[in-house]
N, C-alpha and C. Protein backbone atom coordinates (compact mmCIF):
# COMPACT_ATOMS: atom_id res chain seq x y z
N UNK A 1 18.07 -9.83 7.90
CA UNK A 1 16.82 -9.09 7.87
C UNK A 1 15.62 -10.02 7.81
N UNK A 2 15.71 -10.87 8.27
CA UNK A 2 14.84 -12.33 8.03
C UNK A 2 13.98 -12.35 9.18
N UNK A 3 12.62 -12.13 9.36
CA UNK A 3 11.24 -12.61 9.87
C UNK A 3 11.09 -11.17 10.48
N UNK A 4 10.91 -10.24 9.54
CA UNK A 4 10.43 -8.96 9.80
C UNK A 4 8.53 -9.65 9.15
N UNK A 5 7.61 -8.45 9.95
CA UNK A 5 6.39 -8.60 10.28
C UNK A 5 6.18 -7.22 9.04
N UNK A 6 5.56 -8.00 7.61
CA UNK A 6 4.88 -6.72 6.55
C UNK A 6 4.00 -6.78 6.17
N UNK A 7 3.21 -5.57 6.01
CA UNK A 7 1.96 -5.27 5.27
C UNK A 7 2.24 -5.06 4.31
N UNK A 8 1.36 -5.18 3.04
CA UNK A 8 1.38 -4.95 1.35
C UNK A 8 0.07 -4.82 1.18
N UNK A 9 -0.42 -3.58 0.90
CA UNK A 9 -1.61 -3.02 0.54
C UNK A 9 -1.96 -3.07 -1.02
N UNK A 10 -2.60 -3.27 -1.43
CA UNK A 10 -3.09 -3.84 -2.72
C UNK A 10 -2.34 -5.40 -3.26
N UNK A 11 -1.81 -6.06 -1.73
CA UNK A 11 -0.96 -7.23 -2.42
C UNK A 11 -1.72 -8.50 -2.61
N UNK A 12 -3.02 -8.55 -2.81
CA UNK A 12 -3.95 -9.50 -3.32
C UNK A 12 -3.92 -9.78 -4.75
N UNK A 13 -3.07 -8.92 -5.76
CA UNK A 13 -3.11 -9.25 -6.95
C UNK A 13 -2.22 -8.39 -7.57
N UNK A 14 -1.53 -8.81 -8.52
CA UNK A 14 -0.60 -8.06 -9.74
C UNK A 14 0.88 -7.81 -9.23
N UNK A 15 1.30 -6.71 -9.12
CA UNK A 15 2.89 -6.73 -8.26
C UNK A 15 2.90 -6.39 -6.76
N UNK A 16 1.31 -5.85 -6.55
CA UNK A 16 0.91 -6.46 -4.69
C UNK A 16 1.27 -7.84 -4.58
N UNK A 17 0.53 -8.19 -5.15
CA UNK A 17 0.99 -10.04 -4.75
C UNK A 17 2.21 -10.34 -5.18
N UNK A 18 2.77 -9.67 -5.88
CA UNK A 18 4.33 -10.57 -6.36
C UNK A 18 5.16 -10.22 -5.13
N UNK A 19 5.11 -9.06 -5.05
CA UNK A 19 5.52 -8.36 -3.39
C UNK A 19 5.34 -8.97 -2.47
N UNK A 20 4.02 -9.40 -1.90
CA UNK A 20 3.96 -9.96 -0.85
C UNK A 20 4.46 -11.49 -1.37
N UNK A 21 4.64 -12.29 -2.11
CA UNK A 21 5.01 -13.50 -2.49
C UNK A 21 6.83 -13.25 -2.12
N UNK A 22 7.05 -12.18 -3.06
CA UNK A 22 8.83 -12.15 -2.75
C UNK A 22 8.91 -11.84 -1.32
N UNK A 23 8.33 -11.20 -0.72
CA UNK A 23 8.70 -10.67 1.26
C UNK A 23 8.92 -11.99 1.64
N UNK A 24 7.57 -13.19 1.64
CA UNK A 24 7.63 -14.20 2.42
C UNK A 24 8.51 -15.35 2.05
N UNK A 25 9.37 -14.99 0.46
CA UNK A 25 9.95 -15.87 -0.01
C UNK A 25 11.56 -15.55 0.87
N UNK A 26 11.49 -14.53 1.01
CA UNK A 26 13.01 -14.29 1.77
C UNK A 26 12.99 -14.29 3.40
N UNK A 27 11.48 -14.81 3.55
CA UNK A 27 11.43 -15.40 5.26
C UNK A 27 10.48 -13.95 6.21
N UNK A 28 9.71 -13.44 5.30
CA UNK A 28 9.30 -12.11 6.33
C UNK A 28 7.70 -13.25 6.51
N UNK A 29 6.74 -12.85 7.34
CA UNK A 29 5.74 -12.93 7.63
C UNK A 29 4.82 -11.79 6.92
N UNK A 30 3.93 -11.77 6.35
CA UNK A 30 3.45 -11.21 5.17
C UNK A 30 1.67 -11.14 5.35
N UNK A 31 0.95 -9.87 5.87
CA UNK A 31 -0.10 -9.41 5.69
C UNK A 31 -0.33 -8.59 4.36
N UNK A 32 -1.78 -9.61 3.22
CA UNK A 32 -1.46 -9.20 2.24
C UNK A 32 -2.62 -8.49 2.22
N UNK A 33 -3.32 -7.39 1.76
CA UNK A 33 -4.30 -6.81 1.98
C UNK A 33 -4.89 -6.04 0.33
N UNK A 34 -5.99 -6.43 0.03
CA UNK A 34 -6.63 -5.72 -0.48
C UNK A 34 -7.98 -5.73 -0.49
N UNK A 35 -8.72 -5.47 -1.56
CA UNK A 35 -10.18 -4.81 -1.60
C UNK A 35 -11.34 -6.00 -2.35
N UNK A 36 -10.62 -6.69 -2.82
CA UNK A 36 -11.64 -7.61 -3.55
C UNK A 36 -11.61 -8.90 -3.12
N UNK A 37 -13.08 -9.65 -2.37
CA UNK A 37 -12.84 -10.82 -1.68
C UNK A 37 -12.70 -12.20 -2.58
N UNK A 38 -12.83 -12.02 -4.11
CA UNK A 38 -12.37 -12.93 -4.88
C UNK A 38 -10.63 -13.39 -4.50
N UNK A 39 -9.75 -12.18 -4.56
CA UNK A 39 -8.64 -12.19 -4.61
C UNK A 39 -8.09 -13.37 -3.48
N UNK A 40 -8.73 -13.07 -2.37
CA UNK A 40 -8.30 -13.91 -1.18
C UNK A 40 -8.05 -15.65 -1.47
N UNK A 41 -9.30 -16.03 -2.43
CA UNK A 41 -8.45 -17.63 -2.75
C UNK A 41 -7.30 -17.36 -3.52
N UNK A 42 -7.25 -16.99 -4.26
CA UNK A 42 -5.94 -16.57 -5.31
C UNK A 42 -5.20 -16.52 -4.60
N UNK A 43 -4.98 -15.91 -3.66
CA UNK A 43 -3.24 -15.48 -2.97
C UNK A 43 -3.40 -17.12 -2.16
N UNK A 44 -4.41 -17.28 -1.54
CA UNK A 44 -4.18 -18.32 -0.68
C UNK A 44 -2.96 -19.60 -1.48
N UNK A 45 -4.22 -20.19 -2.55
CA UNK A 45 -3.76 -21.00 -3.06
C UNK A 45 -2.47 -21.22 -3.82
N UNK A 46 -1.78 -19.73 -4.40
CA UNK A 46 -0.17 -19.26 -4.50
C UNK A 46 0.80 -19.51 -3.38
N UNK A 47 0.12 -19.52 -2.43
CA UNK A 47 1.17 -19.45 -0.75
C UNK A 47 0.82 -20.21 0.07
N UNK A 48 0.57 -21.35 -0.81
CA UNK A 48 -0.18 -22.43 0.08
C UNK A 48 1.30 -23.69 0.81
N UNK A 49 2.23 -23.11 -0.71
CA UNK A 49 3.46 -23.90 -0.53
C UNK A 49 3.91 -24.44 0.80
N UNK A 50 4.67 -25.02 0.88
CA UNK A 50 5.22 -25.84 2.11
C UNK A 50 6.14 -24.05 2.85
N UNK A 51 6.89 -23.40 1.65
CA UNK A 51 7.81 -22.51 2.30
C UNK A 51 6.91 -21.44 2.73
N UNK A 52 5.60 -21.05 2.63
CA UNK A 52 4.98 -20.19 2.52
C UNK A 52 4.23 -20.63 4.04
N UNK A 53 3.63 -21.77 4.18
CA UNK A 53 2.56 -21.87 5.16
C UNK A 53 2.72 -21.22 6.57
N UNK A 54 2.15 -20.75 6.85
CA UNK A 54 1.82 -19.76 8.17
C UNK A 54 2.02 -18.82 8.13
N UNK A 55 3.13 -18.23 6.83
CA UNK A 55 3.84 -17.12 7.07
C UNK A 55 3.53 -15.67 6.09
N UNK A 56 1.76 -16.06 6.00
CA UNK A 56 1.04 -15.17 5.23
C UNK A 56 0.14 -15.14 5.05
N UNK A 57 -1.23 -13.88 5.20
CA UNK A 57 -2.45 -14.09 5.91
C UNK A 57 -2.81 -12.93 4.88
N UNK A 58 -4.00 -13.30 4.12
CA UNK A 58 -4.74 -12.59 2.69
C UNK A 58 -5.65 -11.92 3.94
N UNK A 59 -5.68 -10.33 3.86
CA UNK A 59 -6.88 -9.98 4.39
C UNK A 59 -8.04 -8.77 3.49
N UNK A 60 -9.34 -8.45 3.59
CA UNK A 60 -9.67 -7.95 2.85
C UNK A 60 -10.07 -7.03 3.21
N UNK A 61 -9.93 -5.17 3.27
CA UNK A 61 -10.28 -4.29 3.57
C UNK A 61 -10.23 -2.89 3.13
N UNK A 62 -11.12 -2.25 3.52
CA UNK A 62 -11.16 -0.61 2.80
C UNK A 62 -10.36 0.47 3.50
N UNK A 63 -9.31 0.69 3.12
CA UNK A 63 -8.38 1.00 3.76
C UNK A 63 -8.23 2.92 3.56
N UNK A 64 -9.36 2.94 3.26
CA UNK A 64 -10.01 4.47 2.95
C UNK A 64 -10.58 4.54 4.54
N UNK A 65 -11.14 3.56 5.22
CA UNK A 65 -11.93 3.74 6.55
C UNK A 65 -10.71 3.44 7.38
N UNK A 66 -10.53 4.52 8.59
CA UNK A 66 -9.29 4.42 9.12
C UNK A 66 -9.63 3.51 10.62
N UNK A 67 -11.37 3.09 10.45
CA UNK A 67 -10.95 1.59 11.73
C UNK A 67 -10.38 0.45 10.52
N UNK A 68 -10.57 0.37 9.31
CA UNK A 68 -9.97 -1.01 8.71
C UNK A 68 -8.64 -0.77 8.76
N UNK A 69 -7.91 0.07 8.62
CA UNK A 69 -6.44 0.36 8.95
C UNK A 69 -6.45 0.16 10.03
N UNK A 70 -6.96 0.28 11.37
CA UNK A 70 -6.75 -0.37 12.57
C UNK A 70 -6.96 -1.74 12.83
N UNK A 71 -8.10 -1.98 11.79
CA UNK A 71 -7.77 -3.59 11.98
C UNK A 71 -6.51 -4.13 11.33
N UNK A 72 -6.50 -3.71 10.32
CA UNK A 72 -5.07 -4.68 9.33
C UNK A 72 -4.03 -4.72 10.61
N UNK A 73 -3.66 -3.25 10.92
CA UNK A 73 -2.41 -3.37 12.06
C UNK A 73 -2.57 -4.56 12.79
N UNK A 74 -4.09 -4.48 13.62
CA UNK A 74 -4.14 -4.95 14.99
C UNK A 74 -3.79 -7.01 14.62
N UNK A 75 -4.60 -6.78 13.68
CA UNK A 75 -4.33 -8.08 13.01
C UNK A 75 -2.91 -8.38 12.73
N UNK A 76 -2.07 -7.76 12.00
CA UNK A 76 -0.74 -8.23 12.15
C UNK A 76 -0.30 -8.32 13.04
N UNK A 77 -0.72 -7.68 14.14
CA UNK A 77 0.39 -7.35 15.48
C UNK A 77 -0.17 -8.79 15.80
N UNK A 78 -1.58 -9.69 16.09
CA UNK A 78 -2.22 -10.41 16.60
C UNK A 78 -1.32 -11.67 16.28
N UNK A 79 -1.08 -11.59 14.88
CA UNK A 79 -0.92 -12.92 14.34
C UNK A 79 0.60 -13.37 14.25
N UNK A 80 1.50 -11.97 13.79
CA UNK A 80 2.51 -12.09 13.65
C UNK A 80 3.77 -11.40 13.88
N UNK A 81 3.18 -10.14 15.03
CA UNK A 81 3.59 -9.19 16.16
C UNK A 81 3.76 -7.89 15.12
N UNK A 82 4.87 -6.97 15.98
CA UNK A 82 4.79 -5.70 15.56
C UNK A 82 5.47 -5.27 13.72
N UNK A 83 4.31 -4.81 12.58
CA UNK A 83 4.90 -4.43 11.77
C UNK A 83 6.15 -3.89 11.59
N UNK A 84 7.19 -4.26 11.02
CA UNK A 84 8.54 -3.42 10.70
C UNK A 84 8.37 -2.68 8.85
N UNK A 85 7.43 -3.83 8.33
CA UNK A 85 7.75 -3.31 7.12
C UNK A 85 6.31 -2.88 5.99
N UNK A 86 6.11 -1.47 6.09
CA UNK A 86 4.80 -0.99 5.14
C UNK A 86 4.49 -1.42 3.84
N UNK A 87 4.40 -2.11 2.95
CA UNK A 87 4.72 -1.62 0.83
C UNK A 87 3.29 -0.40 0.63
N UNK A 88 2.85 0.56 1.40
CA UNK A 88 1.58 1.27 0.07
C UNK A 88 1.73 0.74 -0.79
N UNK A 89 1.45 -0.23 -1.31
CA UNK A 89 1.58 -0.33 -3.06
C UNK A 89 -0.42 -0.78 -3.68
N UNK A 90 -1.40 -0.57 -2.33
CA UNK A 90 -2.72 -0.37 -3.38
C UNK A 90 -3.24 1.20 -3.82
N UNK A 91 -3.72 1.43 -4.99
CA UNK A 91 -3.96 2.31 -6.02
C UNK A 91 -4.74 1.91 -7.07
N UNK A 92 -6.15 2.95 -7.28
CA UNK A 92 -6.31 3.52 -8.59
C UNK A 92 -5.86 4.10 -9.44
N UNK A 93 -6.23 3.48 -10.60
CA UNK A 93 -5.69 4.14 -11.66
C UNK A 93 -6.68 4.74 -12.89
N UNK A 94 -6.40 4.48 -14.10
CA UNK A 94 -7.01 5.23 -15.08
C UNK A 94 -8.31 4.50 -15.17
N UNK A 95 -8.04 3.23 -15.11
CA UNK A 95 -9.26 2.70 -15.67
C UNK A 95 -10.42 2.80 -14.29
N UNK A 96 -10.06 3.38 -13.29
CA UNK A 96 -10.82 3.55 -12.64
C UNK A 96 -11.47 5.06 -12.74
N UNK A 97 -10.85 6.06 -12.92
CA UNK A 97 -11.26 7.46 -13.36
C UNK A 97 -11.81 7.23 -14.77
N UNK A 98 -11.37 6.86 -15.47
CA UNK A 98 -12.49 6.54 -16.57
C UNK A 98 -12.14 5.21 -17.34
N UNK A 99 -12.93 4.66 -16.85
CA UNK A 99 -13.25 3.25 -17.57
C UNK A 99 -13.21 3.11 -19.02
N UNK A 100 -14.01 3.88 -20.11
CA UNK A 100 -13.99 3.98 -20.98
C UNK A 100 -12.77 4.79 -21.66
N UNK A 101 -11.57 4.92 -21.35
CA UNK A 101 -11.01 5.86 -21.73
C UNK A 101 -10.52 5.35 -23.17
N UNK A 102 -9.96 3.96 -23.08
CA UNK A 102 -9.33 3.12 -24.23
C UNK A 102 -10.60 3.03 -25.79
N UNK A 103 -11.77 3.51 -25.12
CA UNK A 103 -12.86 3.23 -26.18
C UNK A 103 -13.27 4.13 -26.98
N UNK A 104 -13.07 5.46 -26.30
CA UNK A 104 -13.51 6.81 -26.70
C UNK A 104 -12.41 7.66 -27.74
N UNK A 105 -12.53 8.31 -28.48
CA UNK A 105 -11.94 9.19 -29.39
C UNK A 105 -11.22 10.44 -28.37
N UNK A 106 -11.91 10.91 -27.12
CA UNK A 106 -11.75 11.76 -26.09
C UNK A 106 -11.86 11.52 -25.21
N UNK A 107 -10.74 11.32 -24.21
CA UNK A 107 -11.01 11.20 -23.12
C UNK A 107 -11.48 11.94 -22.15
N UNK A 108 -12.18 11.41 -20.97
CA UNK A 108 -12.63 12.88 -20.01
C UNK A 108 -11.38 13.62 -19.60
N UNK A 109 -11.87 14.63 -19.33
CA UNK A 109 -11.12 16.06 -19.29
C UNK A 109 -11.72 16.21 -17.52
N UNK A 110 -10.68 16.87 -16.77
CA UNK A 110 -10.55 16.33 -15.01
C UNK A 110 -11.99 17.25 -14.90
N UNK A 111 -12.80 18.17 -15.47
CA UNK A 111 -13.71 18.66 -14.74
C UNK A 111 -14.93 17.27 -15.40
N UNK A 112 -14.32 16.53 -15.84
CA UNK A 112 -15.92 15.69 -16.07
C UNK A 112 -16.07 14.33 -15.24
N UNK A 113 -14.88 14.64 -14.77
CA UNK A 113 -14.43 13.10 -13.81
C UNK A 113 -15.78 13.46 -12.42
N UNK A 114 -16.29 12.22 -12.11
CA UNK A 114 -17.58 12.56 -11.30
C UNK A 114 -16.75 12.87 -9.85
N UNK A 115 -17.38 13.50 -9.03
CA UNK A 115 -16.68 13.81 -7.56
C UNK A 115 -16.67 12.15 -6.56
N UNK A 116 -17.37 10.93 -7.03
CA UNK A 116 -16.77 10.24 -5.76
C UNK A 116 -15.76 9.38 -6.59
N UNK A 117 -15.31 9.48 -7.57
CA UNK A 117 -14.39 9.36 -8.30
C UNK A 117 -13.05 9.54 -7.73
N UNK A 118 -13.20 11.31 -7.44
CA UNK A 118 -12.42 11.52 -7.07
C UNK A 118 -11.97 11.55 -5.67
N UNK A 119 -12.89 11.22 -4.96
CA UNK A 119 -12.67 11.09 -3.78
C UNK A 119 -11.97 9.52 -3.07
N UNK A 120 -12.64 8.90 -4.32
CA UNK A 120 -12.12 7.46 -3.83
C UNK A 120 -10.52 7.60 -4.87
N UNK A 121 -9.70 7.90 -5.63
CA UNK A 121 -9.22 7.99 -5.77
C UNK A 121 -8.30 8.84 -4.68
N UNK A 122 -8.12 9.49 -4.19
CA UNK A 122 -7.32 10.78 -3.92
C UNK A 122 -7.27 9.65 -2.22
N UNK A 123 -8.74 9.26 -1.97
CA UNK A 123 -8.36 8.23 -0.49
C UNK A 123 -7.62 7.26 -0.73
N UNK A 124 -8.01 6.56 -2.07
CA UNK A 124 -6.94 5.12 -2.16
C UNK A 124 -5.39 5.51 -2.21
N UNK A 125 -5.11 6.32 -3.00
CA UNK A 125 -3.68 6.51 -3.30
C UNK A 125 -2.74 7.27 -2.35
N UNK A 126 -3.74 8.27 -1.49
CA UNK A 126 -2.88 8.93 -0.81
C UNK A 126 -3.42 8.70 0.45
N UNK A 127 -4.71 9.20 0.70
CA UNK A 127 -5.03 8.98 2.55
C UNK A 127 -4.74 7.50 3.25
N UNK A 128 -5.37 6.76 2.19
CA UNK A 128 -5.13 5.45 2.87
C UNK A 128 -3.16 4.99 3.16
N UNK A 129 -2.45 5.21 2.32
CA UNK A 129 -1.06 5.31 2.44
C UNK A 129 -0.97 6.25 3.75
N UNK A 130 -1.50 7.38 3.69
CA UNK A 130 -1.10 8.26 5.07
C UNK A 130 -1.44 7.82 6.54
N UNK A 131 -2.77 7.18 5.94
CA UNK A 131 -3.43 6.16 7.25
C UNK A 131 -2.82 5.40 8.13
N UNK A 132 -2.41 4.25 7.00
CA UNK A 132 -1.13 3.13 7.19
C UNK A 132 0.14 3.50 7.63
N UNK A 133 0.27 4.67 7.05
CA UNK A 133 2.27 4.77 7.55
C UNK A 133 1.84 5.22 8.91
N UNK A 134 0.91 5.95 9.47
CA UNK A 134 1.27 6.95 10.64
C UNK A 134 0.62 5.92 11.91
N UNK A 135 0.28 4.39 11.11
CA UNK A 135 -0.46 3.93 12.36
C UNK A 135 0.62 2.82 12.30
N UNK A 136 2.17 2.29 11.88
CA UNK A 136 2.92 1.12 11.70
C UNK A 136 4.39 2.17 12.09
N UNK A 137 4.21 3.59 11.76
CA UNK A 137 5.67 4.22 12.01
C UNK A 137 5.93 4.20 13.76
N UNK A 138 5.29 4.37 15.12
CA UNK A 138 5.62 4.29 16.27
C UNK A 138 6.01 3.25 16.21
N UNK A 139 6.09 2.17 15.72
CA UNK A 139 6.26 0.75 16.59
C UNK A 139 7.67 0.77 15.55
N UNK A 140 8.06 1.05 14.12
CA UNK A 140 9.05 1.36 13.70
C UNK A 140 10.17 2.01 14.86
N UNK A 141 10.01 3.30 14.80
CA UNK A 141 10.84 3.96 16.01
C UNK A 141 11.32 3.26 16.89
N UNK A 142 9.75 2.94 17.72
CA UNK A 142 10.03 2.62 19.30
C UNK A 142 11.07 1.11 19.12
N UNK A 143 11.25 0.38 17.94
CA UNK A 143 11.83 -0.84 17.97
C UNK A 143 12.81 -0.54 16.49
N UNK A 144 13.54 0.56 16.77
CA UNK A 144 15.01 0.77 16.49
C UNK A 144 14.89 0.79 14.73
N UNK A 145 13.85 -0.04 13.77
CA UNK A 145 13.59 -0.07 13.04
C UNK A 145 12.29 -0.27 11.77
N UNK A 146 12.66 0.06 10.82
CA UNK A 146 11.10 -0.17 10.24
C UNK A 146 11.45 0.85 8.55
N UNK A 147 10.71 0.31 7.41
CA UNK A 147 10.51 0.51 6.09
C UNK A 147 9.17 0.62 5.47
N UNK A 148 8.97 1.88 5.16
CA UNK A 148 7.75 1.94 4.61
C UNK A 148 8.08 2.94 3.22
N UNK A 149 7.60 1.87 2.47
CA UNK A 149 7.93 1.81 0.94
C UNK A 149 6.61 2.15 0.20
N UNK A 150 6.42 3.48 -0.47
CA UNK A 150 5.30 4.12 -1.28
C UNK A 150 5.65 4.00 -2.65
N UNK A 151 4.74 3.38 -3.16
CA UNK A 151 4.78 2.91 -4.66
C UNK A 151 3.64 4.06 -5.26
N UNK A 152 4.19 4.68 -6.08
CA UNK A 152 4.15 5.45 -6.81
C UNK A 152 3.81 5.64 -8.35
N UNK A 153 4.76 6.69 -9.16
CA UNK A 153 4.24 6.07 -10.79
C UNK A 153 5.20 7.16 -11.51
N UNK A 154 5.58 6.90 -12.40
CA UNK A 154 6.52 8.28 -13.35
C UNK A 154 6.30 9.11 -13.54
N UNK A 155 7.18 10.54 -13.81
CA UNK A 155 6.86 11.95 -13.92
C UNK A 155 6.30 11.98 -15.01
N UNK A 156 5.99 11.20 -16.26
CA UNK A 156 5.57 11.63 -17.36
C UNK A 156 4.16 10.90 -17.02
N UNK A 157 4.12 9.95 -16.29
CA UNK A 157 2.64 9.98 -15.98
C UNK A 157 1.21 10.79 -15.20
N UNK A 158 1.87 11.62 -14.64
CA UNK A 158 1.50 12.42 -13.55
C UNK A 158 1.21 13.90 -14.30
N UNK A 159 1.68 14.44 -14.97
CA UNK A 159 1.62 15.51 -15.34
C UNK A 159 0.91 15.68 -17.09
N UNK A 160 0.81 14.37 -17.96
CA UNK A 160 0.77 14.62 -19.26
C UNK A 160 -1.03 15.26 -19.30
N UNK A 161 -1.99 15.34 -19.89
CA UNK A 161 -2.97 15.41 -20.27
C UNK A 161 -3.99 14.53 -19.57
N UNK A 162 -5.15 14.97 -18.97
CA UNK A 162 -6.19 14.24 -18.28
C UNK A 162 -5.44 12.98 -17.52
N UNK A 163 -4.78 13.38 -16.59
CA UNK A 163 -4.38 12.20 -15.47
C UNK A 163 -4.03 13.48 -14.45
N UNK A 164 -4.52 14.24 -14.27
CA UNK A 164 -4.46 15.10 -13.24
C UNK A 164 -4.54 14.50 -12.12
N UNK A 165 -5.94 13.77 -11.94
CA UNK A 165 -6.18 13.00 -10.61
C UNK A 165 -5.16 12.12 -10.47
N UNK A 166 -4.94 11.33 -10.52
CA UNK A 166 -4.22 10.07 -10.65
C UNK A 166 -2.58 10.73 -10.19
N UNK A 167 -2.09 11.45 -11.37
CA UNK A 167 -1.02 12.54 -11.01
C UNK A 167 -0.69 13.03 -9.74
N UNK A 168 -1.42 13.88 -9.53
CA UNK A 168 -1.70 14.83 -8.14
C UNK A 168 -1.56 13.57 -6.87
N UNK A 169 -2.45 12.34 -6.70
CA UNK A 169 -2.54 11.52 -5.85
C UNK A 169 -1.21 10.74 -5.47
N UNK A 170 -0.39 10.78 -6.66
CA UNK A 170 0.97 10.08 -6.56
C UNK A 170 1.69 11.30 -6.11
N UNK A 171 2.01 11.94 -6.68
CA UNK A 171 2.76 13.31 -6.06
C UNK A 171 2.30 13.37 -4.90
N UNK A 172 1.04 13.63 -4.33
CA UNK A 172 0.94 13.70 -3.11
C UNK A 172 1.97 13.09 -2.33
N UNK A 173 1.54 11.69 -2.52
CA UNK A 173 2.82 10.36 -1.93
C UNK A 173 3.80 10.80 -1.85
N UNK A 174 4.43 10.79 -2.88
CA UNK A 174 6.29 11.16 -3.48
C UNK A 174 6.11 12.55 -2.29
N UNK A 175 5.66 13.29 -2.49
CA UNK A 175 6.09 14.71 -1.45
C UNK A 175 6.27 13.67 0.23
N UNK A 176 5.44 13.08 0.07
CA UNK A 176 4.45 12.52 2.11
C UNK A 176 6.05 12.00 2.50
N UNK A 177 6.37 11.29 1.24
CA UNK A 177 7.36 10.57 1.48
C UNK A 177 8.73 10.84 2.06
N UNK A 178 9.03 11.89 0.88
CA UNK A 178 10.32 12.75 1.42
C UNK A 178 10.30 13.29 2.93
N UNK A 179 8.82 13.60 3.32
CA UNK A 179 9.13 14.65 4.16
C UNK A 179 8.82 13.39 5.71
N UNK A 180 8.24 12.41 5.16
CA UNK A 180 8.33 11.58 6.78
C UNK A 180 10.05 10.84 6.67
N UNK A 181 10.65 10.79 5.71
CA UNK A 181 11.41 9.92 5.79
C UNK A 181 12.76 11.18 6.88
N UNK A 182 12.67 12.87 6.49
CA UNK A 182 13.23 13.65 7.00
C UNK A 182 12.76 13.33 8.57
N UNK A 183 11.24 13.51 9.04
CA UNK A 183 10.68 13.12 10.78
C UNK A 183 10.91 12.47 11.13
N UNK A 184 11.43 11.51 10.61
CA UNK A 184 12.25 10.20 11.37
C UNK A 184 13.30 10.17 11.67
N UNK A 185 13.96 10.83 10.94
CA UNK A 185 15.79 10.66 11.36
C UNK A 185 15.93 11.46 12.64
N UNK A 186 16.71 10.65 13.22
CA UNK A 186 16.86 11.16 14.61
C UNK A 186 16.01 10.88 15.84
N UNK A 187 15.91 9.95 15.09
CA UNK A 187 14.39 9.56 15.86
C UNK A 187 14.22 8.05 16.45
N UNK A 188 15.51 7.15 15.92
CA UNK A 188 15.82 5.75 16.16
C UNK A 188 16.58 5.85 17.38
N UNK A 189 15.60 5.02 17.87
CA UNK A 189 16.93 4.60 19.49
C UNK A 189 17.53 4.10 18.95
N UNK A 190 18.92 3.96 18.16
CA UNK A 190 19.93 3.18 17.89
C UNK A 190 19.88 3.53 16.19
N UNK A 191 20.99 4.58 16.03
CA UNK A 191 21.00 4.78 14.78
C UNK A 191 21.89 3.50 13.74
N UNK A 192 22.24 2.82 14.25
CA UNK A 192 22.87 1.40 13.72
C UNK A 192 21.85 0.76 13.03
N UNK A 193 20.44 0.47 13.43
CA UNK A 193 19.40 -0.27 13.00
C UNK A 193 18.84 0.56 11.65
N UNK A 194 18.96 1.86 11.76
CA UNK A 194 18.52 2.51 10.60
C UNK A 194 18.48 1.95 9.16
């Protein structure tokens, strides 16, 4: 399974980057993508290694705007041909719906969460994942194979008290997931590669 072509969305930092670090450690070519242009020396200088060099390209984009999802692709396809392998793994989380949550006696309650809050939430976790899979799954198909892996979060996280948003956005996923992984089958020229 050695020199498959992957994207890792939020893999500029934390277990994005450990992700994209382990892909290229087992020989894949590795587009690491996230949102903050600090991050980009960081990954560089991690994968600067002798085993690493060429075979991984930090890029930085808003993957809420569905031409930057056309660039990430076009860019992998450019540099290191056709994606086989997705990770979704960038996401908001709490401390982005409320920052203060660890400080306060009460946390906000989902009608106080501000609306682009939630909008950038509900795009990071789920549209942008929907973005990405539906623009890397043809070239999956049409070339017998391909993995696109949605990182997610636990049932007790999703449902307990004021994480509605956050909740709902992962569930979203977990549902997207089941049901593309069903649109595909049957769908490989060569069910061997599956």
């Amino acid at each position: 399974m050695k020199g498959r072509v992957a994207i890792v969305t939020g893999g500029l930092r934390g277990l994005g980057r450990a992700m994209a670090s382990g892909l290229t450690r087992e020989g894949h070519d590795v587009v690491a993508v996230g949102h903050i242009d600090a991050d980009v020396a960081e990954v560089e200088a991690l994968t600067a290694g002798a085993n690493f060099a060429g075979h991984v390209l930090s890029l930085v984009a808003d993957l809420r705007r569905p031409a930057e999802c056309d660039r990430v692709v076009a860019t992998a396809r450019e540099r290191f041909g056709t994606p086989r392998i997705l990770v979704n793994n960038a996401g908001l989380t709490f401390t982005t719906i409320d920052p203060a949550r660890f400080h306060r006696a009460e946390p906000q309650k989902f009608w106080q969460v501000p609306d682009d809050i939630v909008h950038a939430v509900i795009e990071t976790n789920y549209i942008a994942a929907n973005q990405m899979a539906r623009r890397v799954a043809p070239g999956m198909v049409e070339n017998g194979w391909g993995r696109i892996v949605n990182v997610t979060t636990k049932l007790d996280t999703m449902n307990r008290p004021r994480t509605s948003l956050h909740g709902a956005s992962k569930a979203a996923l977990e549902m997207a997931t089941e049901v593309w992984a069903k649109e595909v089958e049957g769908n490989w020229p060569d069910d061997q590669h599956r």
